[in-house]
C-alpha atoms as a PDB file:
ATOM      1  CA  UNK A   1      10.239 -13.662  19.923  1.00  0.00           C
ATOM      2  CA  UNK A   2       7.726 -13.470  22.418  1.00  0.00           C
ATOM      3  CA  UNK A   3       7.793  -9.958  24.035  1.00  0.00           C
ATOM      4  CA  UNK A   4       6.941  -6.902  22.584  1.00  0.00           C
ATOM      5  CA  UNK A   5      10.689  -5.553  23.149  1.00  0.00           C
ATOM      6  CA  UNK A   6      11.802  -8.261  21.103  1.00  0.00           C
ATOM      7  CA  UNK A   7       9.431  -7.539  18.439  1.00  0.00           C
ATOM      8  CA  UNK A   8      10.345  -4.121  18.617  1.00  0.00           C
ATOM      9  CA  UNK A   9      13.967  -4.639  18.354  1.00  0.00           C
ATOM     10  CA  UNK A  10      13.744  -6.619  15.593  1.00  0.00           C
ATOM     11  CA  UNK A  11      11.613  -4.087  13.404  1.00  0.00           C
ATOM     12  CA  UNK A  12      14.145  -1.515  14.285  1.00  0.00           C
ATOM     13  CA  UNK A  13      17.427  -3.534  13.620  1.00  0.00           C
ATOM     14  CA  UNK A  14      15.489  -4.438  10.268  1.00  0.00           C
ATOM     15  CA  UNK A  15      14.463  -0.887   9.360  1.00  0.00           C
ATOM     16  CA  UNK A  16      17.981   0.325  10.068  1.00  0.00           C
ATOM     17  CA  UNK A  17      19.827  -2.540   7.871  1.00  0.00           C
ATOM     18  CA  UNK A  18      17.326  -1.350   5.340  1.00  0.00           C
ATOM     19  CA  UNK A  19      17.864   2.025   5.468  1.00  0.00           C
ATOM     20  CA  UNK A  20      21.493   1.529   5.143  1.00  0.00           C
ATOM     21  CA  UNK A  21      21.103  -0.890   1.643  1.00  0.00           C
ATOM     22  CA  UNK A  22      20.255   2.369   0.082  1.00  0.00           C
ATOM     23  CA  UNK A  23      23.072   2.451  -3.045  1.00  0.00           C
ATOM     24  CA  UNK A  24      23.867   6.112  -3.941  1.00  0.00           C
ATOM     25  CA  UNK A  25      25.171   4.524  -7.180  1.00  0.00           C
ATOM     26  CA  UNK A  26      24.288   1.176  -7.872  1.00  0.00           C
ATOM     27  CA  UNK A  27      24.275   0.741 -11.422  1.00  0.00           C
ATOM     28  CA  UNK A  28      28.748  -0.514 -11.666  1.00  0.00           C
ATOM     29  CA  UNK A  29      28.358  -2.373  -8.880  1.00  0.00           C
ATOM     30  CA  UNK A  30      27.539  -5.950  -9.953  1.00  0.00           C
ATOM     31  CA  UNK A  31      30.045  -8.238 -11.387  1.00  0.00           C
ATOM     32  CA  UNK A  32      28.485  -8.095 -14.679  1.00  0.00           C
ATOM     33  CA  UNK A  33      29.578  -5.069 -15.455  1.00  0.00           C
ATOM     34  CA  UNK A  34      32.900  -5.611 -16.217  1.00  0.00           C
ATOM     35  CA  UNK A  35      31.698  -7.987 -19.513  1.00  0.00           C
ATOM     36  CA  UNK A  36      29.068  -4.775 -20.022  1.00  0.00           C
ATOM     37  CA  UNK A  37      29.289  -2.009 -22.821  1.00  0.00           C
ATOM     38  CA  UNK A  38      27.704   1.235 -23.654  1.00  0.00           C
ATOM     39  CA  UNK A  39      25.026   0.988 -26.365  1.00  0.00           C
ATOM     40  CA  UNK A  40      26.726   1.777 -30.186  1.00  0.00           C
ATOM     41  CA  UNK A  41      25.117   4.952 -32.182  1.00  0.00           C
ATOM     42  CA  UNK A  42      22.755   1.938 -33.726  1.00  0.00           C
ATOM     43  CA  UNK A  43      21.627   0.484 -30.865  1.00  0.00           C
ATOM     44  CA  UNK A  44      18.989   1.724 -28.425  1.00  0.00           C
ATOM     45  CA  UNK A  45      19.384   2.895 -24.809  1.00  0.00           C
ATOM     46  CA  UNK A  46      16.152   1.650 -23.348  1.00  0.00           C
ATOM     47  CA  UNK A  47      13.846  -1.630 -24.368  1.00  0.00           C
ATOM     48  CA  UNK A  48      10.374  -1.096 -25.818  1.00  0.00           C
ATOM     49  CA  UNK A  49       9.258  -0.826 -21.750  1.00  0.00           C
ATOM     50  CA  UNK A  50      12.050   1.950 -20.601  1.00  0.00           C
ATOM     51  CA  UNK A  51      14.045  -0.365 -19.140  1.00  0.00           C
ATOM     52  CA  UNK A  52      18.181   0.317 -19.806  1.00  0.00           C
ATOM     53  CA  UNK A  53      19.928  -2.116 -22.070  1.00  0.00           C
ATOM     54  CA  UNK A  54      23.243  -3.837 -21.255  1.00  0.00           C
ATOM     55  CA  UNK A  55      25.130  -5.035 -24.246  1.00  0.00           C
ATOM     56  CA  UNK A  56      27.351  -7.830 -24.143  1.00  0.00           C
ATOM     57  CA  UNK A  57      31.331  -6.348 -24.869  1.00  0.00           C
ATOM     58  CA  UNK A  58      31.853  -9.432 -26.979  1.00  0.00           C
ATOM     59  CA  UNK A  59      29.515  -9.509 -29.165  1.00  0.00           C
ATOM     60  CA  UNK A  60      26.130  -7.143 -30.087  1.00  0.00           C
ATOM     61  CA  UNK A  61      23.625  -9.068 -27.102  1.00  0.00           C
ATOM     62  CA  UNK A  62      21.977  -6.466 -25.092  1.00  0.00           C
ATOM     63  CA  UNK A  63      19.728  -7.390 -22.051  1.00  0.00           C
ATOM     64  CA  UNK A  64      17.687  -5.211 -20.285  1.00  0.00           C
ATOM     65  CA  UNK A  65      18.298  -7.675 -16.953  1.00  0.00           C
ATOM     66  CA  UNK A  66      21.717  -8.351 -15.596  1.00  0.00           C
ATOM     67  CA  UNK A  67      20.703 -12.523 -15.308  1.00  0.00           C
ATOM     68  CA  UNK A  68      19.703 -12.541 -18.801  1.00  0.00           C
ATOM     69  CA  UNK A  69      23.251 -11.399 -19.719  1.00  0.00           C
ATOM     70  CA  UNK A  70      24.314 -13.558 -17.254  1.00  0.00           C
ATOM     71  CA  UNK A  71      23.055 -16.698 -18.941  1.00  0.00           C
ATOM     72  CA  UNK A  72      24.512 -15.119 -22.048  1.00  0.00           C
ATOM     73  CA  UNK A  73      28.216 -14.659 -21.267  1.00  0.00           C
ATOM     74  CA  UNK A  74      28.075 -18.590 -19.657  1.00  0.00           C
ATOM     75  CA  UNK A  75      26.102 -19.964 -22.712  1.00  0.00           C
ATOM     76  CA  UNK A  76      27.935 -17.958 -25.695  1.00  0.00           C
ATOM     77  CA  UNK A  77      31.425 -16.818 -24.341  1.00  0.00           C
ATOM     78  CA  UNK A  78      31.908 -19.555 -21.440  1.00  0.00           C
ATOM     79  CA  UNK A  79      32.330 -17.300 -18.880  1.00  0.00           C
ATOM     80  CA  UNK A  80      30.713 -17.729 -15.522  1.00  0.00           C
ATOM     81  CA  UNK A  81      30.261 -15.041 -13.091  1.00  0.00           C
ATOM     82  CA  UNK A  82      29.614 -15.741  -9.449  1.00  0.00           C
ATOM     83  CA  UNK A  83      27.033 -13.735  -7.553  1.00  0.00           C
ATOM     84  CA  UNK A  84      27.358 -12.967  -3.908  1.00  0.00           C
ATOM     85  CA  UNK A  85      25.479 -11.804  -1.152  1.00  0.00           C
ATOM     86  CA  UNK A  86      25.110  -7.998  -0.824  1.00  0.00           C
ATOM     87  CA  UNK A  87      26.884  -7.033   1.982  1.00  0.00           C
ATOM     88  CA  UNK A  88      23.461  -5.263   3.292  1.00  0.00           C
ATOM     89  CA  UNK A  89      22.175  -9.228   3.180  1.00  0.00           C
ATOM     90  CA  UNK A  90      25.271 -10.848   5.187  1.00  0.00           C
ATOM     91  CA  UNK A  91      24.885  -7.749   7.860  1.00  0.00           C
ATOM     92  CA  UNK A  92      21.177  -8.864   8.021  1.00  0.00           C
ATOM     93  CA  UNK A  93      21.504 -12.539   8.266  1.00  0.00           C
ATOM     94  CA  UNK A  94      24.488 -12.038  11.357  1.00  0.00           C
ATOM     95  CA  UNK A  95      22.243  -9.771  13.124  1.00  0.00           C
ATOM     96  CA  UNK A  96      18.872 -11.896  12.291  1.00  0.00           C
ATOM     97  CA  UNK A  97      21.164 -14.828  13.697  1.00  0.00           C
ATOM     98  CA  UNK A  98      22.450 -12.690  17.074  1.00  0.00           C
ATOM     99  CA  UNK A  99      18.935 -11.673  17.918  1.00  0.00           C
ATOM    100  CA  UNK A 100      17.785 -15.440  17.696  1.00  0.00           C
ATOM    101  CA  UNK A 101      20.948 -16.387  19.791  1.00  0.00           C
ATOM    102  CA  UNK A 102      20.011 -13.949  22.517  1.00  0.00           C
ATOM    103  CA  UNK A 103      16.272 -14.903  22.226  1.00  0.00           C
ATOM    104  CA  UNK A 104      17.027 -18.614  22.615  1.00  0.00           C
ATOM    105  CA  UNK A 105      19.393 -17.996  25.607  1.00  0.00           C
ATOM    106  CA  UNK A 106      16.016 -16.977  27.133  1.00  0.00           C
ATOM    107  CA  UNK A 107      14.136 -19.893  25.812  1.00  0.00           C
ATOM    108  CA  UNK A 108      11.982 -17.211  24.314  1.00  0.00           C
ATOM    109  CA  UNK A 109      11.716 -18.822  20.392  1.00  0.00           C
ATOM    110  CA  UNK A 110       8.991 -21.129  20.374  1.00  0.00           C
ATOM    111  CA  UNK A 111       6.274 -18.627  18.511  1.00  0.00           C
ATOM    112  CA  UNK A 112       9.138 -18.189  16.355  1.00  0.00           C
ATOM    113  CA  UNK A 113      10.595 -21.320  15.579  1.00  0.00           C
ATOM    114  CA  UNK A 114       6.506 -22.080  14.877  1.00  0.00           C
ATOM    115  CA  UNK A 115       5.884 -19.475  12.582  1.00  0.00           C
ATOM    116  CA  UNK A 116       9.235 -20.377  10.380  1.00  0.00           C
ATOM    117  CA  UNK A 117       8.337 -24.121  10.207  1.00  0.00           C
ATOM    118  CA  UNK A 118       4.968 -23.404   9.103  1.00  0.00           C
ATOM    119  CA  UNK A 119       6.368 -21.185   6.272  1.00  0.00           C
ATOM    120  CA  UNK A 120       9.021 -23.910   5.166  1.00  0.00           C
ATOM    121  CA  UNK A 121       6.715 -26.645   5.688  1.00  0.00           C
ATOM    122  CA  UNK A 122       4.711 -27.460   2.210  1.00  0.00           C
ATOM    123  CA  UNK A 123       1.178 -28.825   3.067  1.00  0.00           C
ATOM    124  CA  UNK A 124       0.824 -30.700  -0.580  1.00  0.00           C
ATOM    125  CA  UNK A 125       3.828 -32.249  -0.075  1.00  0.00           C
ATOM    126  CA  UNK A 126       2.915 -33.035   3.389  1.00  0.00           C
ATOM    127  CA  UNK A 127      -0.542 -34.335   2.055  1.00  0.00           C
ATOM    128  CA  UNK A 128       1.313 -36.729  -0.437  1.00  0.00           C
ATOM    129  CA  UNK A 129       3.766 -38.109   1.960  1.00  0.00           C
ATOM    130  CA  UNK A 130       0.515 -38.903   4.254  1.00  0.00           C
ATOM    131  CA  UNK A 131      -1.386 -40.491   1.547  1.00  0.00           C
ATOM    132  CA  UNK A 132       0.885 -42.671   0.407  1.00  0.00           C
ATOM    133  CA  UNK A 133       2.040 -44.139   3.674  1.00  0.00           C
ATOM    134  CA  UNK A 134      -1.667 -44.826   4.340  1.00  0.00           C
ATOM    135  CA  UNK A 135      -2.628 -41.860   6.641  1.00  0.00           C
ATOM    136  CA  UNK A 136      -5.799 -40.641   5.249  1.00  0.00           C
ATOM    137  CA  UNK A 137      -6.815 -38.240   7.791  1.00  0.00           C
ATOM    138  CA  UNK A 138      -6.283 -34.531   6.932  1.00  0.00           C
ATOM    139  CA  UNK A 139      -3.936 -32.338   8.832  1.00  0.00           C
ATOM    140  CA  UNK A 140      -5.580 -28.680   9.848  1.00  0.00           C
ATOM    141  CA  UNK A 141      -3.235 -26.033  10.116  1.00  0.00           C
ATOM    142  CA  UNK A 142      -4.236 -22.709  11.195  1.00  0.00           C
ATOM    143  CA  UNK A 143      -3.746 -19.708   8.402  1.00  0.00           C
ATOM    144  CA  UNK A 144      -2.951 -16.292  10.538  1.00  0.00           C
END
């Protein structure tokens, strides 16, 4: 995006998707929850670093991470939960994708376009691929 305006648009579209991901009440929200229990009498509320514990409701497995018990309920129960895209994310991506659409009716993406290749791009692979084809010289790329 090669104006200022641009650039300013985006940080403000950004900073107002991210204000809105802010969950009043997050913690029933994932999927998860629904194979989740609350802790028996026995069992303790927090692991040893404060962290809450969800326990398994088929069995006594408590996880203080949500992909842990995850892994659990597909490895010991068979039961596979799907995980989707906040809807905070698929808001971002469609207006990340409408600000590039606008940009490139302008032909205004090339800084762009160079600084997202340059993070996708990975230089040891790169440096293999060049080796063993037989082209020995290095490739400089400029860190910003």
């Amino acid at each position: 995006m090669a104006s200022e305006a641009d650039s300013s648009l985006l940080t403000d579209t950004l900073d107002s998707i991210e204000s809105s991901s802010i969950q009043k009440d997050k913690s029933l929200r994932s999927p998860i929850h629904q194979y989740s229990r609350q802790p028996n009498d026995n069992e303790p509320k927090l692991d040893g670093k404060g962290r809450k514990i969800i326990y398994c409701s088929k069995c006594s497995y408590g996880a203080s991470a949500t992909t842990n018990l995850r892994n659990h309920l597909k490895s010991k129960h068979q039961i596979v939960l799907v995980v989707s895209d906040s809807s905070t994310k698929v808001a971002a991506c469609e207006k990340l994708k409408q600000l590039y659409d606008e940009a490139s009716a302008e032909n205004s993406t090339a800084k762009f376009d160079s600084y997202v290749l340059k993070k996708v791009l990975n230089k040891d692979v790169i440096e293999q691929c060049r080796y063993h084809r037989g082209v020995h010289t290095k490739v400089r790329v400029r860190k910003r």
